[in-house]
C-alpha atoms as a PDB file:
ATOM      1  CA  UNK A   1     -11.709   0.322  -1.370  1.00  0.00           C
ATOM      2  CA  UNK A   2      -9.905  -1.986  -0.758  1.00  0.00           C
ATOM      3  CA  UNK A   3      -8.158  -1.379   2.521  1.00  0.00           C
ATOM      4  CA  UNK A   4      -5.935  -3.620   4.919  1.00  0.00           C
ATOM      5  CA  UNK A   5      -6.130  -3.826   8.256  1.00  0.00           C
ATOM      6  CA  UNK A   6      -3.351  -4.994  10.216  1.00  0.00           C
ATOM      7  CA  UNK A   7      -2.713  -5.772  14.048  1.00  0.00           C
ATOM      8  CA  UNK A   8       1.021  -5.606  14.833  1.00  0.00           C
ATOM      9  CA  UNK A   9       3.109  -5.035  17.766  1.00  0.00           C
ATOM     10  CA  UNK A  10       4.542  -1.948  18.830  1.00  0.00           C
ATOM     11  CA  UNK A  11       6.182  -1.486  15.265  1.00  0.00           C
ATOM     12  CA  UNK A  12       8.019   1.608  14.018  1.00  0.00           C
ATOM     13  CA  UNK A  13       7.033   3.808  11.525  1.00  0.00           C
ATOM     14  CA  UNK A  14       9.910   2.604   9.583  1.00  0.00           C
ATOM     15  CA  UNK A  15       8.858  -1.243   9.562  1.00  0.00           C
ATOM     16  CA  UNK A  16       5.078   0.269   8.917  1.00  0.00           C
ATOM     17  CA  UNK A  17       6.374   2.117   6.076  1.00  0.00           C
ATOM     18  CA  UNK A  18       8.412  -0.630   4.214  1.00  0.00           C
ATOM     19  CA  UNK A  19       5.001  -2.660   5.273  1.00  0.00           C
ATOM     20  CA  UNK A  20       2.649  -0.338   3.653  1.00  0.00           C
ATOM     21  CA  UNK A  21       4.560   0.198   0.306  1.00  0.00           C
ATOM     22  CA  UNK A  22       5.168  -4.110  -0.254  1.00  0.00           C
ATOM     23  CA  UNK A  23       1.611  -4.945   0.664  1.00  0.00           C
ATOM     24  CA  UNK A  24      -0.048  -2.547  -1.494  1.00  0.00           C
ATOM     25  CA  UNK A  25       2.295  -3.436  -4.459  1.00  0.00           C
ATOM     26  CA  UNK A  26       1.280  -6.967  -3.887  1.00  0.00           C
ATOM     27  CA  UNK A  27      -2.493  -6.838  -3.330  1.00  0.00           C
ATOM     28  CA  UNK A  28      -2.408  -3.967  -6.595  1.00  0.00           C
ATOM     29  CA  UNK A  29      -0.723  -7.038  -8.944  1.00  0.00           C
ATOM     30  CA  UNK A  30      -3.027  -9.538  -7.444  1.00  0.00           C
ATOM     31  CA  UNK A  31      -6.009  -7.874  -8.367  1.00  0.00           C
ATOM     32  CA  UNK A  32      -5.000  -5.976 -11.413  1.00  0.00           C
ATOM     33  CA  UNK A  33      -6.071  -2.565  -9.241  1.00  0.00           C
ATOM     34  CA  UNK A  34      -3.966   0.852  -8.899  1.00  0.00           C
ATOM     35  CA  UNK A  35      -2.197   1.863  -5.686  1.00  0.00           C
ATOM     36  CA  UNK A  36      -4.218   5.169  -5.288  1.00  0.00           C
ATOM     37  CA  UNK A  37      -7.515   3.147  -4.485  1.00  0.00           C
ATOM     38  CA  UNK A  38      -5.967   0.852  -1.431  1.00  0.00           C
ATOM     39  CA  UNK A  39      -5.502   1.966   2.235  1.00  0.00           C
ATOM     40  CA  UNK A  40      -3.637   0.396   5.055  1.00  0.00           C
ATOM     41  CA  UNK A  41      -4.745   0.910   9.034  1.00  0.00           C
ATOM     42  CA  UNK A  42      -2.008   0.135  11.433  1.00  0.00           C
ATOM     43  CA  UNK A  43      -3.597  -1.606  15.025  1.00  0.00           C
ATOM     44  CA  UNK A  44      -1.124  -1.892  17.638  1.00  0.00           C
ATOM     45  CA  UNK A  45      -1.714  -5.208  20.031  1.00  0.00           C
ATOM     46  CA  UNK A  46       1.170  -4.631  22.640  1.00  0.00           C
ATOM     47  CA  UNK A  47       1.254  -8.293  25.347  1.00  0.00           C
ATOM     48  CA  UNK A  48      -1.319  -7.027  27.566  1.00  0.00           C
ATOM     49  CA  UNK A  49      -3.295  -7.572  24.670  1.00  0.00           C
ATOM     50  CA  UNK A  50      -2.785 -10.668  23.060  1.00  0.00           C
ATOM     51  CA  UNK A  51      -3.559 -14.625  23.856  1.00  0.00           C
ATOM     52  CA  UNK A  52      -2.805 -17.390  21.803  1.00  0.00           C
ATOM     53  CA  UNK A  53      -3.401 -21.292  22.526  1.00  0.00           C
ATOM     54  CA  UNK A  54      -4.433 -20.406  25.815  1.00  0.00           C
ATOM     55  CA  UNK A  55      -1.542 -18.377  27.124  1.00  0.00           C
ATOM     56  CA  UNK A  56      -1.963 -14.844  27.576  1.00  0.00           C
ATOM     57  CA  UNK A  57       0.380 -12.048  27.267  1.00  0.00           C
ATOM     58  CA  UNK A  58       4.257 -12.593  27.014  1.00  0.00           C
ATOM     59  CA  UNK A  59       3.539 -16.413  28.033  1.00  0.00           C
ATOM     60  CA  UNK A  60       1.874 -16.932  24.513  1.00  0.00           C
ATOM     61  CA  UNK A  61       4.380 -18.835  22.390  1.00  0.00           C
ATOM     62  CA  UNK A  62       3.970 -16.691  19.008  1.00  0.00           C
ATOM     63  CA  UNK A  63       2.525 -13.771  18.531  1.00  0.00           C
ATOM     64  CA  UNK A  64       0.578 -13.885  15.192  1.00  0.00           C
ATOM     65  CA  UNK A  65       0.139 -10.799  13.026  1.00  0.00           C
ATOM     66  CA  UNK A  66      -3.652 -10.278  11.323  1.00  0.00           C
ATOM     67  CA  UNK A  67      -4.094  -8.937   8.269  1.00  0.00           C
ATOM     68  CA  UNK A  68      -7.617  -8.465   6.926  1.00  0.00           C
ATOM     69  CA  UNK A  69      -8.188  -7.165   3.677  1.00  0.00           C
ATOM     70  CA  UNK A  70     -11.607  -5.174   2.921  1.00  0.00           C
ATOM     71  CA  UNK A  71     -12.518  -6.010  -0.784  1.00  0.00           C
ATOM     72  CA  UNK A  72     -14.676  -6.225  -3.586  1.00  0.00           C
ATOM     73  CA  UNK A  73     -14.819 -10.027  -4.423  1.00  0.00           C
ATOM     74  CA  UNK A  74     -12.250 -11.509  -6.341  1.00  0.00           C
ATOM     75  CA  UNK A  75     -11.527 -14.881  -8.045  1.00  0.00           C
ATOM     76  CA  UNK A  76      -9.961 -17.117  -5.596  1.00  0.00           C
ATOM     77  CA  UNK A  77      -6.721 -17.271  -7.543  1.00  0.00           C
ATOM     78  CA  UNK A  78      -6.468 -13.693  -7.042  1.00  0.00           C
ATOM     79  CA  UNK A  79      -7.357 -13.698  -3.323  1.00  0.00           C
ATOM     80  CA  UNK A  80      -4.589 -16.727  -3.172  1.00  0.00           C
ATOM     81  CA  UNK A  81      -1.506 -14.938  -5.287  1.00  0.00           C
ATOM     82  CA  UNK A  82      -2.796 -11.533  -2.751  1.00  0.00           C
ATOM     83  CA  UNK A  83      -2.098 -13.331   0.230  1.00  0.00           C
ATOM     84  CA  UNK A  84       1.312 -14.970  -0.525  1.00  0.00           C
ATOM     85  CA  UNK A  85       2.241 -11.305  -1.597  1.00  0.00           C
ATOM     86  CA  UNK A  86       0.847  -9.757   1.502  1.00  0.00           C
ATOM     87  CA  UNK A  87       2.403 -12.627   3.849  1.00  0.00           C
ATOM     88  CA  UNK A  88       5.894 -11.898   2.024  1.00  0.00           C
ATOM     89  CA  UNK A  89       5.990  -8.452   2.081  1.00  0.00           C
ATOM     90  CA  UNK A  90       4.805  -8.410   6.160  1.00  0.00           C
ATOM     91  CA  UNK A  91       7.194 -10.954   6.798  1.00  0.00           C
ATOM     92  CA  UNK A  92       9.899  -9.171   5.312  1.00  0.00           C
ATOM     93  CA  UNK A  93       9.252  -5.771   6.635  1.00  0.00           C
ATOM     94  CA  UNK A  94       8.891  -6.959  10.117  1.00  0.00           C
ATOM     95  CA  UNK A  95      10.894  -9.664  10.034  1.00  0.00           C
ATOM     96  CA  UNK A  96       8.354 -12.319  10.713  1.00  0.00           C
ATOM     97  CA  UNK A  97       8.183 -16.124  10.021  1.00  0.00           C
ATOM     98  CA  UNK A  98       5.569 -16.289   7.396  1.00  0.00           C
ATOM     99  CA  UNK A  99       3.671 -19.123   9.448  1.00  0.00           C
ATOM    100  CA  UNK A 100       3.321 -15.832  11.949  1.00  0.00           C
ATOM    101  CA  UNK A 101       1.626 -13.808   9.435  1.00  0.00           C
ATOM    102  CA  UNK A 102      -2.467 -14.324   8.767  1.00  0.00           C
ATOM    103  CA  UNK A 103      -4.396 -13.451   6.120  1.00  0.00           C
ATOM    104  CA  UNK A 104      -8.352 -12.975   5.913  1.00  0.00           C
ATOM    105  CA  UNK A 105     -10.561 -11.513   3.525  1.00  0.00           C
ATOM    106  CA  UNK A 106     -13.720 -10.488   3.636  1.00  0.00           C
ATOM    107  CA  UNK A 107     -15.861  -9.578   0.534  1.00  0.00           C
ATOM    108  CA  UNK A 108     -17.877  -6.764   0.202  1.00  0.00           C
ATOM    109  CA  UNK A 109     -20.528  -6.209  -2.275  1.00  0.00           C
ATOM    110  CA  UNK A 110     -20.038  -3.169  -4.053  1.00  0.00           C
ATOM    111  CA  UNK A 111     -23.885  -2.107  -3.064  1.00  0.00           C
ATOM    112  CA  UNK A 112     -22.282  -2.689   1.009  1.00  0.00           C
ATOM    113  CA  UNK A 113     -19.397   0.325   0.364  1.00  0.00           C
ATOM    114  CA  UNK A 114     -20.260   4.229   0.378  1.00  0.00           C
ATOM    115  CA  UNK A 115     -17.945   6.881  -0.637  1.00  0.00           C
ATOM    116  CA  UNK A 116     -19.329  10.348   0.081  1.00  0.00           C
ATOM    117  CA  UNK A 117     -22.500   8.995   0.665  1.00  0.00           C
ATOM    118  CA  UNK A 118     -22.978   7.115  -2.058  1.00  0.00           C
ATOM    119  CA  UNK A 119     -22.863   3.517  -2.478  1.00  0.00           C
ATOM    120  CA  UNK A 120     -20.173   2.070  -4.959  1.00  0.00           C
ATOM    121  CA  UNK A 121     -22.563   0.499  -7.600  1.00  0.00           C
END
């Protein structure tokens, strides 16, 4: 805990890679946590599987990249300077406009996550 989530399309390895490494460094600085406790899952929405605005497929103007971040709750300062980190980093390693690139988060009490088992409390 925490891990990303992201829904891209039909990226490469390389792009996921270069992803991967600049979203962890940012969400790490934003929240003052170390890389070894933060995982990223890849989801691949190809046009068959996207609408936006009411257009489906390859008729939907933009195709808008989610990112939801899996957390313990943080400050909102923290959750703010995370997601201009996260939307740069995306951005740059898929060569997105930033207004393409969403952020959510969703809190999770530490008594709601279970390692082994066990809950995180």
């Amino acid at each position: 805990m925490p891990f990303i989530e992201i829904i891209d399309r039909d990226a490469t390895e390389e792009i996921r890679e270069v992803a991967t490494k600049g979203m962890t460094d940012g969400l790490c600085q934003a929240f003052g946590i170390k890389p070894e406790i933060v995982t990223c899952y890849y989801f691949s929405a190809p046009n068959y599987s996207y609408g936006h605005a009411g257009k489906y497929g390859e008729n939907a103007e933009n195709f808008r990249m989610f990112i939801k971040v899996h957390a313990f709750p943080r400050a909102q300062e923290a959750k703010e300077n995370a997601a201009r980190a996260i939307t740069e980093a995306a951005a740059r390693a898929y060569g997105a406009s930033p207004k393409d690139v969403i952020v959510y988060f969703f809190d999770r009490a530490p008594s709601d996550a279970f390692h082994a088992g066990v809950a995180s409390t």
